[in-house]
PDB file of N, CA and C in Angstrom:
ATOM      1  N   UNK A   1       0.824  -1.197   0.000  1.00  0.00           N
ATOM      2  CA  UNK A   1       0.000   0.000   0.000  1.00  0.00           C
ATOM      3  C   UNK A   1       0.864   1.256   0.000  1.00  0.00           C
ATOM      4  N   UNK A   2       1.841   1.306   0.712  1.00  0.00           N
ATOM      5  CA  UNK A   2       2.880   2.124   0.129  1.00  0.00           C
ATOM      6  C   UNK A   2       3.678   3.060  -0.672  1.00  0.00           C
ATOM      7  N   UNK A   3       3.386   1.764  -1.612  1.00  0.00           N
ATOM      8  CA  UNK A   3       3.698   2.176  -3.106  1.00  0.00           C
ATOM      9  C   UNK A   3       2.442   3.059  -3.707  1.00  0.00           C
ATOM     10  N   UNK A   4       0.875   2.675  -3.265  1.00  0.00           N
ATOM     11  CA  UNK A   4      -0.108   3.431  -4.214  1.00  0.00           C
ATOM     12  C   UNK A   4      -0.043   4.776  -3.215  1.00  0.00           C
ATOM     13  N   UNK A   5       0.140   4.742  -1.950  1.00  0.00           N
ATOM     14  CA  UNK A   5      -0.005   6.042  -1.136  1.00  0.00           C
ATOM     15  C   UNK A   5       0.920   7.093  -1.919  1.00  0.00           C
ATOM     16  N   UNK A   6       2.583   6.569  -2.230  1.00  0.00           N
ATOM     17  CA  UNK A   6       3.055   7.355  -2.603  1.00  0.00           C
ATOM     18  C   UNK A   6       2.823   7.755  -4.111  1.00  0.00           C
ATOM     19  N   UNK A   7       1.855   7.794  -4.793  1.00  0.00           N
ATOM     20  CA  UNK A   7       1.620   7.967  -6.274  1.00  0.00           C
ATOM     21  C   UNK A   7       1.727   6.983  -7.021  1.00  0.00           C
ATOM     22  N   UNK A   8       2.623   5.956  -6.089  1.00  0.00           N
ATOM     23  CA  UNK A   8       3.357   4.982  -7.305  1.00  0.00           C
ATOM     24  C   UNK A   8       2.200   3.450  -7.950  1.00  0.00           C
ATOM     25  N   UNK A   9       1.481   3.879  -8.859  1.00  0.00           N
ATOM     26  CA  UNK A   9       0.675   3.024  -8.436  1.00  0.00           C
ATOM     27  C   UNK A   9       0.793   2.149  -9.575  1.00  0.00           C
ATOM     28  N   UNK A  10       2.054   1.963 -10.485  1.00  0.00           N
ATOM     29  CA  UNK A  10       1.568   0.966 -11.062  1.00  0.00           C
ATOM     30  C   UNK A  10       2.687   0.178 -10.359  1.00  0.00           C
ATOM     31  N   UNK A  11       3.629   0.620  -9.492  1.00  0.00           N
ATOM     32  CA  UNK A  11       4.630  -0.750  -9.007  1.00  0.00           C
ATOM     33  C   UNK A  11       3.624  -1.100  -7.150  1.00  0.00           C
ATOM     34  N   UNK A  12       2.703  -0.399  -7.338  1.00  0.00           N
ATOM     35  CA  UNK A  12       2.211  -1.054  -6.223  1.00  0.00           C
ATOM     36  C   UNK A  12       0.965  -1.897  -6.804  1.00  0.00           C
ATOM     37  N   UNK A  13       0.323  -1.944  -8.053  1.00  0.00           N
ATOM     38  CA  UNK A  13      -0.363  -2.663  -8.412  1.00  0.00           C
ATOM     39  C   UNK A  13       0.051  -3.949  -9.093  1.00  0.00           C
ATOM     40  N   UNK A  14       1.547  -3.881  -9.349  1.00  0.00           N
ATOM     41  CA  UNK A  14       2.257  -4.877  -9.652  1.00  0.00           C
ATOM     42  C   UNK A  14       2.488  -6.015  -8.588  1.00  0.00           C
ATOM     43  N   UNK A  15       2.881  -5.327  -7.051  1.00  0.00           N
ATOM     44  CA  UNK A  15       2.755  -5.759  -5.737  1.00  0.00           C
ATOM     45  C   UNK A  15       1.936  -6.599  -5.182  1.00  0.00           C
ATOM     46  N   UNK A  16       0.689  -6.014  -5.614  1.00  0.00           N
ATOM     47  CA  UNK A  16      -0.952  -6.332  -5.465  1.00  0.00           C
ATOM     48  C   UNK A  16      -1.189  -7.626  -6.138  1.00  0.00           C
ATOM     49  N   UNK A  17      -1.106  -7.409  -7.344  1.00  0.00           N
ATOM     50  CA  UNK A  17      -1.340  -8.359  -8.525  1.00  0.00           C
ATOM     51  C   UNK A  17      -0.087  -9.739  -7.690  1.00  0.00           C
ATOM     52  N   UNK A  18       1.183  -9.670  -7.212  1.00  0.00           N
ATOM     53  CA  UNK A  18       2.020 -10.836  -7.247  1.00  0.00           C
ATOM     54  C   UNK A  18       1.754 -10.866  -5.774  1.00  0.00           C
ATOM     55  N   UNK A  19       0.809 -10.712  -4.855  1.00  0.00           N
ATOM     56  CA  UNK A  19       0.433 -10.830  -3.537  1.00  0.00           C
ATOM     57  C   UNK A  19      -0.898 -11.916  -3.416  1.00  0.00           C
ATOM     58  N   UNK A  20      -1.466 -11.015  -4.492  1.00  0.00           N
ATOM     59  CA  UNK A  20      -2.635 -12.356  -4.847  1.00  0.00           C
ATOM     60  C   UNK A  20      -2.245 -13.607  -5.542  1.00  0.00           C
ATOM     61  N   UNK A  21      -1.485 -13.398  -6.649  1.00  0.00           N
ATOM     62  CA  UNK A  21      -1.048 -14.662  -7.448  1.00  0.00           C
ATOM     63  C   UNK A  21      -0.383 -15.428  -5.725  1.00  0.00           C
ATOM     64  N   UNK A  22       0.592 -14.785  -5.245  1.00  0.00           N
ATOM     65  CA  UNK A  22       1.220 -16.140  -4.307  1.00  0.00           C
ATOM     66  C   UNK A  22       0.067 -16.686  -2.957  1.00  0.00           C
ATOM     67  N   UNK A  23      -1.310 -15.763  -3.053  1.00  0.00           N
ATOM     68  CA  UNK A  23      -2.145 -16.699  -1.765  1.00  0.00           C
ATOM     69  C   UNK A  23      -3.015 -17.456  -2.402  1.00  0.00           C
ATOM     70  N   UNK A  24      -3.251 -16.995  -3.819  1.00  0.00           N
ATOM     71  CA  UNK A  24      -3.909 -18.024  -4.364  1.00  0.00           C
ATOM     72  C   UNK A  24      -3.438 -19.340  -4.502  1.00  0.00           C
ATOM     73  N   UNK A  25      -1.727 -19.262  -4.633  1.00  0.00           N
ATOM     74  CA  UNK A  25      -1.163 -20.433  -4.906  1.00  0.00           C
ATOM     75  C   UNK A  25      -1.020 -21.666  -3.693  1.00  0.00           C
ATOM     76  N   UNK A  26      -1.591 -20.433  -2.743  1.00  0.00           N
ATOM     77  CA  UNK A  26      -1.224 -20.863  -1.068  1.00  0.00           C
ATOM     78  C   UNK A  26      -2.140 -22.109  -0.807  1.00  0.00           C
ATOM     79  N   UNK A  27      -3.334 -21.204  -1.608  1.00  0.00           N
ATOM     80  CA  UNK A  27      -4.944 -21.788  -1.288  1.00  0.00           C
ATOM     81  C   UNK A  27      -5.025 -22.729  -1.879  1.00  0.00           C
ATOM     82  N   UNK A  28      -4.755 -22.981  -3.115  1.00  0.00           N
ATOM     83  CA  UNK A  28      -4.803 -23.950  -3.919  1.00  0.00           C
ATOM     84  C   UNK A  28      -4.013 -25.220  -3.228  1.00  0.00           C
ATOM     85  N   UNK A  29      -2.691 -25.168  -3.072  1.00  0.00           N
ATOM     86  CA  UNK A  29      -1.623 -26.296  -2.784  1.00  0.00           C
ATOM     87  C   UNK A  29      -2.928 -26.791  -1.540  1.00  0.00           C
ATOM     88  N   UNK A  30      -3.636 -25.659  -0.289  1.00  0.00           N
ATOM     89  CA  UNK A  30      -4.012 -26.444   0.795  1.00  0.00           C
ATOM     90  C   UNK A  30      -5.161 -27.325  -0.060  1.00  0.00           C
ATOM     91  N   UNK A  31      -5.615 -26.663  -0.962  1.00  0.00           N
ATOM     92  CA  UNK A  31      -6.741 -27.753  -1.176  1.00  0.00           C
ATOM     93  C   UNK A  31      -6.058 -29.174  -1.801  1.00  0.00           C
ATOM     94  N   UNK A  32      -5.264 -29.248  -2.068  1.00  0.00           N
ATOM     95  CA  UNK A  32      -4.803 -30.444  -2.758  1.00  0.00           C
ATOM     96  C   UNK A  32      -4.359 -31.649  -1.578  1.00  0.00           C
ATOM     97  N   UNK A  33      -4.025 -31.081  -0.421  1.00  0.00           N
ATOM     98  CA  UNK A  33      -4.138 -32.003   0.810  1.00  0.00           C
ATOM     99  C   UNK A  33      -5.158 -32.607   1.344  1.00  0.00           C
ATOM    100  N   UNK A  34      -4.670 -34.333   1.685  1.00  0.00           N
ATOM    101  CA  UNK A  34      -5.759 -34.877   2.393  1.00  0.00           C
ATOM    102  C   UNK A  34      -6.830 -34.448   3.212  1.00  0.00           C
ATOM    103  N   UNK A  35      -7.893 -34.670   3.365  1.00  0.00           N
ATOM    104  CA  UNK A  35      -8.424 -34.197   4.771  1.00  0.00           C
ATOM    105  C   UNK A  35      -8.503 -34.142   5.481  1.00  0.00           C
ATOM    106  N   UNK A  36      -7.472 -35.142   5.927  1.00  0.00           N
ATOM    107  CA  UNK A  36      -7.152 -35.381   7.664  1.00  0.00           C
ATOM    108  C   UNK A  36      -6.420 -33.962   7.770  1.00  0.00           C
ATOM    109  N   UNK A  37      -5.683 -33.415   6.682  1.00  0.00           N
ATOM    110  CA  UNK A  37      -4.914 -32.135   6.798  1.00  0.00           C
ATOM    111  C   UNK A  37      -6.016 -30.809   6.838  1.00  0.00           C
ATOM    112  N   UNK A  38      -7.171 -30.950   6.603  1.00  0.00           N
ATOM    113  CA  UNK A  38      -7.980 -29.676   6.823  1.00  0.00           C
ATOM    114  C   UNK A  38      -7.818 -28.805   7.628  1.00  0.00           C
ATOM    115  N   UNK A  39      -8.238 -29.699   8.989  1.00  0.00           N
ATOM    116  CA  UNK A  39      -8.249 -28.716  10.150  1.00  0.00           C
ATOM    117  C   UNK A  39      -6.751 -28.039  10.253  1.00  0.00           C
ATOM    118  N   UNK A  40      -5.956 -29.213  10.045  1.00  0.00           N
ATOM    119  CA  UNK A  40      -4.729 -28.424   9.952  1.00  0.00           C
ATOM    120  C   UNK A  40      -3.924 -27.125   9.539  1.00  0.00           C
ATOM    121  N   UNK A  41      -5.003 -27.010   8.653  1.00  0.00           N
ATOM    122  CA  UNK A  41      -4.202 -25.397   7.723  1.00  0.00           C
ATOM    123  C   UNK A  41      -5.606 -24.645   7.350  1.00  0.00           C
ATOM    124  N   UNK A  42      -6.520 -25.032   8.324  1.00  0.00           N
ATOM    125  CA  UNK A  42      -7.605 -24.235   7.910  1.00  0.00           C
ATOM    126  C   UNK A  42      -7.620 -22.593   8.427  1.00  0.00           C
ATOM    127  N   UNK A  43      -6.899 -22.202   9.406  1.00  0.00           N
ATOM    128  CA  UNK A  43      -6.874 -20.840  10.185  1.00  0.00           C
ATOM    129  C   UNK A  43      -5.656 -20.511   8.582  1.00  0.00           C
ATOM    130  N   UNK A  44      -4.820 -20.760   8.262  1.00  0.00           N
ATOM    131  CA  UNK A  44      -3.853 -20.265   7.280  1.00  0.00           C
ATOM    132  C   UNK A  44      -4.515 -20.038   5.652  1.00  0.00           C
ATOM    133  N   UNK A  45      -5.589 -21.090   5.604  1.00  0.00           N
ATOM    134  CA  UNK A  45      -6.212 -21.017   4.528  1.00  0.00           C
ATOM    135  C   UNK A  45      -7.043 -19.427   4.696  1.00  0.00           C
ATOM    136  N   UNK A  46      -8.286 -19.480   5.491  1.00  0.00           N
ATOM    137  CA  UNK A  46      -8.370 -18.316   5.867  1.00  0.00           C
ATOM    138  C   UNK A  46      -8.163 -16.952   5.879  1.00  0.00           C
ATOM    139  N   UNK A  47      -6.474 -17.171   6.407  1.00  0.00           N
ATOM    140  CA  UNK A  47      -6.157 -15.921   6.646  1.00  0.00           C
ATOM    141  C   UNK A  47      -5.834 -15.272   5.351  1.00  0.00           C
ATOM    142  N   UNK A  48      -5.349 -16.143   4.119  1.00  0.00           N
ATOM    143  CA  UNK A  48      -5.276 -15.948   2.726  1.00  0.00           C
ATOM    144  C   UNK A  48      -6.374 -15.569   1.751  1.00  0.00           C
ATOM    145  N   UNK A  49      -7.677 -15.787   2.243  1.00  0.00           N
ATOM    146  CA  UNK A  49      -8.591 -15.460   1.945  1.00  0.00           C
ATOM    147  C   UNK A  49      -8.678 -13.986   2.209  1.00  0.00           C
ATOM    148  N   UNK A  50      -8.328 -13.699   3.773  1.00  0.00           N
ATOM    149  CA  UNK A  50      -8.480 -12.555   4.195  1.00  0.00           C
ATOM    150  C   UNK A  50      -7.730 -11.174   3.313  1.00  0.00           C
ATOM    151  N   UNK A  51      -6.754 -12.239   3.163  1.00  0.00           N
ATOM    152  CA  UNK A  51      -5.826 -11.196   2.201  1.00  0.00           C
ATOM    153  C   UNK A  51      -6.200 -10.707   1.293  1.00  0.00           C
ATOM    154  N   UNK A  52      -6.965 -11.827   0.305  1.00  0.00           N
ATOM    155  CA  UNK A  52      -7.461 -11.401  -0.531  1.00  0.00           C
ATOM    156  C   UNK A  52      -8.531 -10.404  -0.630  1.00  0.00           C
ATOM    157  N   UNK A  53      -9.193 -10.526   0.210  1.00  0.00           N
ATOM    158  CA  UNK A  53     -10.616  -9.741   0.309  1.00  0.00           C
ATOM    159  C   UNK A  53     -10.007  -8.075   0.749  1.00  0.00           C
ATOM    160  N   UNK A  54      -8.590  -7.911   1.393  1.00  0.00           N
ATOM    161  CA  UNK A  54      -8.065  -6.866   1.383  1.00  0.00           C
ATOM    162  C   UNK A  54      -7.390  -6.593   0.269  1.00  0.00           C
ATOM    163  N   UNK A  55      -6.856  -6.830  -0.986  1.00  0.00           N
ATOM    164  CA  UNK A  55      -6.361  -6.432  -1.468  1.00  0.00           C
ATOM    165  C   UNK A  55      -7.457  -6.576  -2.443  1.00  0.00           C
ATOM    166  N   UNK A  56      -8.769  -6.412  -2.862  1.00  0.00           N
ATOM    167  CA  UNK A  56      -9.680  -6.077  -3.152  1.00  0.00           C
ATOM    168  C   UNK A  56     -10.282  -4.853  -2.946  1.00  0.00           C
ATOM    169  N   UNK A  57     -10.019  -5.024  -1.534  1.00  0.00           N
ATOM    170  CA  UNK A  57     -10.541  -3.286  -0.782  1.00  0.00           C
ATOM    171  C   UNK A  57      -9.156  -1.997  -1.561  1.00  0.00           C
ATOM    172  N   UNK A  58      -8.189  -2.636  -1.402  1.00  0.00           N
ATOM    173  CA  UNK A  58      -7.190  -2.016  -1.887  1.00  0.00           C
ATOM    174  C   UNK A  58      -7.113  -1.544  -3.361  1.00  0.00           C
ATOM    175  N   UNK A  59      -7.592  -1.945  -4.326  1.00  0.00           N
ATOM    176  CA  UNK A  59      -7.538  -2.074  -5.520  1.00  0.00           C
ATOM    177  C   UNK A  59      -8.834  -1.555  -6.059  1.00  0.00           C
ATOM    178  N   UNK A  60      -9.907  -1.436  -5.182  1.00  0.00           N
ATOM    179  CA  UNK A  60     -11.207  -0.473  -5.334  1.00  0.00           C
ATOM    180  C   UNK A  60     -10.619   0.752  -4.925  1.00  0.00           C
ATOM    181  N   UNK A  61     -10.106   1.055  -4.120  1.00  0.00           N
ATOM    182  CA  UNK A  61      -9.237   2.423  -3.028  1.00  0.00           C
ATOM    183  C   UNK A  61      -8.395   3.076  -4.014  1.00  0.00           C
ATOM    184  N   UNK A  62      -7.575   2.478  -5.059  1.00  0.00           N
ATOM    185  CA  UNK A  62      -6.814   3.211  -5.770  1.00  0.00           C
ATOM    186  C   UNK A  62      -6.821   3.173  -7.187  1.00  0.00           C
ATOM    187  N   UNK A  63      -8.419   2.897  -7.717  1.00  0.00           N
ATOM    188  CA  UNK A  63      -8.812   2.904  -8.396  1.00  0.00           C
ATOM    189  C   UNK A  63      -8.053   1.989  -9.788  1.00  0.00           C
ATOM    190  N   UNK A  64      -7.789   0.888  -9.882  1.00  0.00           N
ATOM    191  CA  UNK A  64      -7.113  -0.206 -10.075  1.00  0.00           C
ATOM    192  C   UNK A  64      -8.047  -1.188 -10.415  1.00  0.00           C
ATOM    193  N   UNK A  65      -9.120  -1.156 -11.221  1.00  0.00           N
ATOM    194  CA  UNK A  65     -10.089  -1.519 -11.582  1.00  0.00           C
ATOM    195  C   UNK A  65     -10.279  -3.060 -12.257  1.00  0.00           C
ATOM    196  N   UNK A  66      -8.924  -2.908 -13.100  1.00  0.00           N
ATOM    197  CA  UNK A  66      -9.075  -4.465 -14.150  1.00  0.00           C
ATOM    198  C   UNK A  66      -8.149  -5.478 -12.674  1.00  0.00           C
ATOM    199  N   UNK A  67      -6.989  -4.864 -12.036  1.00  0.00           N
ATOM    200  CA  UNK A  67      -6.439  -5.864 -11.163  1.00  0.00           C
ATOM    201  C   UNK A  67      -7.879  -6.139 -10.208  1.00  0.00           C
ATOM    202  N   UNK A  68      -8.808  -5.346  -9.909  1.00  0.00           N
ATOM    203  CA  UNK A  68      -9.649  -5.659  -8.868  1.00  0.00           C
ATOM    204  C   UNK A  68     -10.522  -6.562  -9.519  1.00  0.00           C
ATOM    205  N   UNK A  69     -10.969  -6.457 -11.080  1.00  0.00           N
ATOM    206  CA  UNK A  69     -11.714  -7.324 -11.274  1.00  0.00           C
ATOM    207  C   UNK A  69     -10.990  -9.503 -11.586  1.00  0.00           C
ATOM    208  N   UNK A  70     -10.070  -9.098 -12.062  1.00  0.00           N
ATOM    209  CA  UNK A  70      -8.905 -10.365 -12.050  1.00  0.00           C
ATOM    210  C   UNK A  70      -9.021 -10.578 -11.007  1.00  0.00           C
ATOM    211  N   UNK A  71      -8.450 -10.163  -9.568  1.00  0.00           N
ATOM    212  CA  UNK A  71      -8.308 -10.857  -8.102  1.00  0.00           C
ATOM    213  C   UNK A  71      -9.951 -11.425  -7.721  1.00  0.00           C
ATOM    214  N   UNK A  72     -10.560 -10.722  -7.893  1.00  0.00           N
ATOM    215  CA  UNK A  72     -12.240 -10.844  -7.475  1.00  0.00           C
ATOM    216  C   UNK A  72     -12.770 -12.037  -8.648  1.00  0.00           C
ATOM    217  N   UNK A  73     -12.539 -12.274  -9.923  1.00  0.00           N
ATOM    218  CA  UNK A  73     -13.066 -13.250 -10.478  1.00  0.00           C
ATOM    219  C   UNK A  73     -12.305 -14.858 -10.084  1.00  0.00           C
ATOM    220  N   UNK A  74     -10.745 -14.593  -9.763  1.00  0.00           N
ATOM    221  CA  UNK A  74     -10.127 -15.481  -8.930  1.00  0.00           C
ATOM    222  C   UNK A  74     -10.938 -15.827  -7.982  1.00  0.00           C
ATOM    223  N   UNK A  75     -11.033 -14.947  -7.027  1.00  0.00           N
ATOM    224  CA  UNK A  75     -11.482 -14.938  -5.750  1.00  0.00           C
ATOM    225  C   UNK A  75     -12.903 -15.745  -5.736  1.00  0.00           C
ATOM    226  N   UNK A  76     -13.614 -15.228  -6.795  1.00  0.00           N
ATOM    227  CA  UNK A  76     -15.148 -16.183  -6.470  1.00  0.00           C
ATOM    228  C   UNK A  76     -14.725 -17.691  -7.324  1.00  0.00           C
ATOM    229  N   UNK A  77     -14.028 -17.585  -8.435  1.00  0.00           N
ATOM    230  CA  UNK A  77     -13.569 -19.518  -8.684  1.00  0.00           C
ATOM    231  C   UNK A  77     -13.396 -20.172  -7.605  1.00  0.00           C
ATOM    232  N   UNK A  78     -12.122 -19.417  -6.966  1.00  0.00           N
ATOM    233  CA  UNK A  78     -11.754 -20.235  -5.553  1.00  0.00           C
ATOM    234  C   UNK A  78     -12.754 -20.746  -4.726  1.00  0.00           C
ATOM    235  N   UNK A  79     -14.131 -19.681  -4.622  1.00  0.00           N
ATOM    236  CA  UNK A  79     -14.682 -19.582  -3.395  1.00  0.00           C
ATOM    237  C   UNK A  79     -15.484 -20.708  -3.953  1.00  0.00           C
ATOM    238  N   UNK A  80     -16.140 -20.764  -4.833  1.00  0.00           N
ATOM    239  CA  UNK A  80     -16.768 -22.026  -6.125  1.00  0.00           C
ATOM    240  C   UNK A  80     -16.326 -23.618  -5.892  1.00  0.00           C
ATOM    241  N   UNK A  81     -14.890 -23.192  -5.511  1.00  0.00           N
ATOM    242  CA  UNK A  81     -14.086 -24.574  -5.904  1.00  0.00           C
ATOM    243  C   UNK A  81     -14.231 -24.889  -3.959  1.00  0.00           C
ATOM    244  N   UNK A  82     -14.669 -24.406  -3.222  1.00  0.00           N
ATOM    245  CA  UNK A  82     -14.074 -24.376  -1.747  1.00  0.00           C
ATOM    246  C   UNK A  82     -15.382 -25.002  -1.742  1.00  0.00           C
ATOM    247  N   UNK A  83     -16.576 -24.701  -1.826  1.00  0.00           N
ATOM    248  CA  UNK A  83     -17.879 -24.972  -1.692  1.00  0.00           C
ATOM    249  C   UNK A  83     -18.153 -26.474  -2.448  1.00  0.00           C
ATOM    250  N   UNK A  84     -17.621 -26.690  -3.277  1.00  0.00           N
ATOM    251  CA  UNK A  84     -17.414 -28.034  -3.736  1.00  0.00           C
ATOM    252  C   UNK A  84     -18.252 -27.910  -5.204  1.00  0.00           C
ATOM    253  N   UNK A  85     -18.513 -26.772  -5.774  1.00  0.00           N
ATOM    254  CA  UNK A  85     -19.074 -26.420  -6.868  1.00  0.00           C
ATOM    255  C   UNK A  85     -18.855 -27.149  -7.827  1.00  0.00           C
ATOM    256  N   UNK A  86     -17.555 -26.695  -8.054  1.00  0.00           N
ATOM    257  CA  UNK A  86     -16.856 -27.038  -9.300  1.00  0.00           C
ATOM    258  C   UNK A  86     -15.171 -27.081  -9.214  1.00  0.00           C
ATOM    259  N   UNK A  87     -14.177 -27.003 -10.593  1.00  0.00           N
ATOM    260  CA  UNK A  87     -13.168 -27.252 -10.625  1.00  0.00           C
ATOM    261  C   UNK A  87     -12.507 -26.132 -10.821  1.00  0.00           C
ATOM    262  N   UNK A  88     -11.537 -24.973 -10.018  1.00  0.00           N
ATOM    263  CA  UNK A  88     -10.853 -24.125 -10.726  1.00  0.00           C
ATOM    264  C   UNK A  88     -10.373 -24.443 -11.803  1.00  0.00           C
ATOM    265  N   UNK A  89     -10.377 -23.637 -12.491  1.00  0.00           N
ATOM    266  CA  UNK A  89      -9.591 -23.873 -14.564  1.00  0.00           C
ATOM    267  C   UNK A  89      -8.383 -22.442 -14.100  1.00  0.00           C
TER     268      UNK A  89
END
């Protein structure tokens, strides 16, 4: 956030953009674990979620519109794939 406070907003949307790519990747790897591992990494799963849903808020805030819509169409696959919907692509 930093980076957009100080004007700089396309190396903080660059930030943004490779903050989400690595919790998505977070989220994903937990889903690929057994289920005896659920409970296990479920507060970490979570908190990656959380992230996300902030750097959403973030990306509405500095008017960053196409990264907000990319993280947010991520964001509901994931949420799709968590619910047992369907398959992230």
């Amino acid at each position: 956030e930093q980076y957009l406070r100080a004007g700089e907003i396309e190396k903080g949307g660059e930030k943004l953009r490779q903050m989400a790519k690595n919790s998505l990747e977070i989220i994903n790897y937990y889903t690929t674990l057994p289920d005896y591992f659920a409970s296990l990494v479920h507060e970490e799963q979570e908190r990656e979620m959380g992230q996300l849903h902030n750097l959403l808020v973030l990306t509405r805030r500095y008017g960053l519109e196409e990264l907000n819509k990319d993280i947010d169409g991520k964001l509901q696959k994931l949420i799709e794939h968590l619910s047992g919907k369907k398959e992230i692509n």
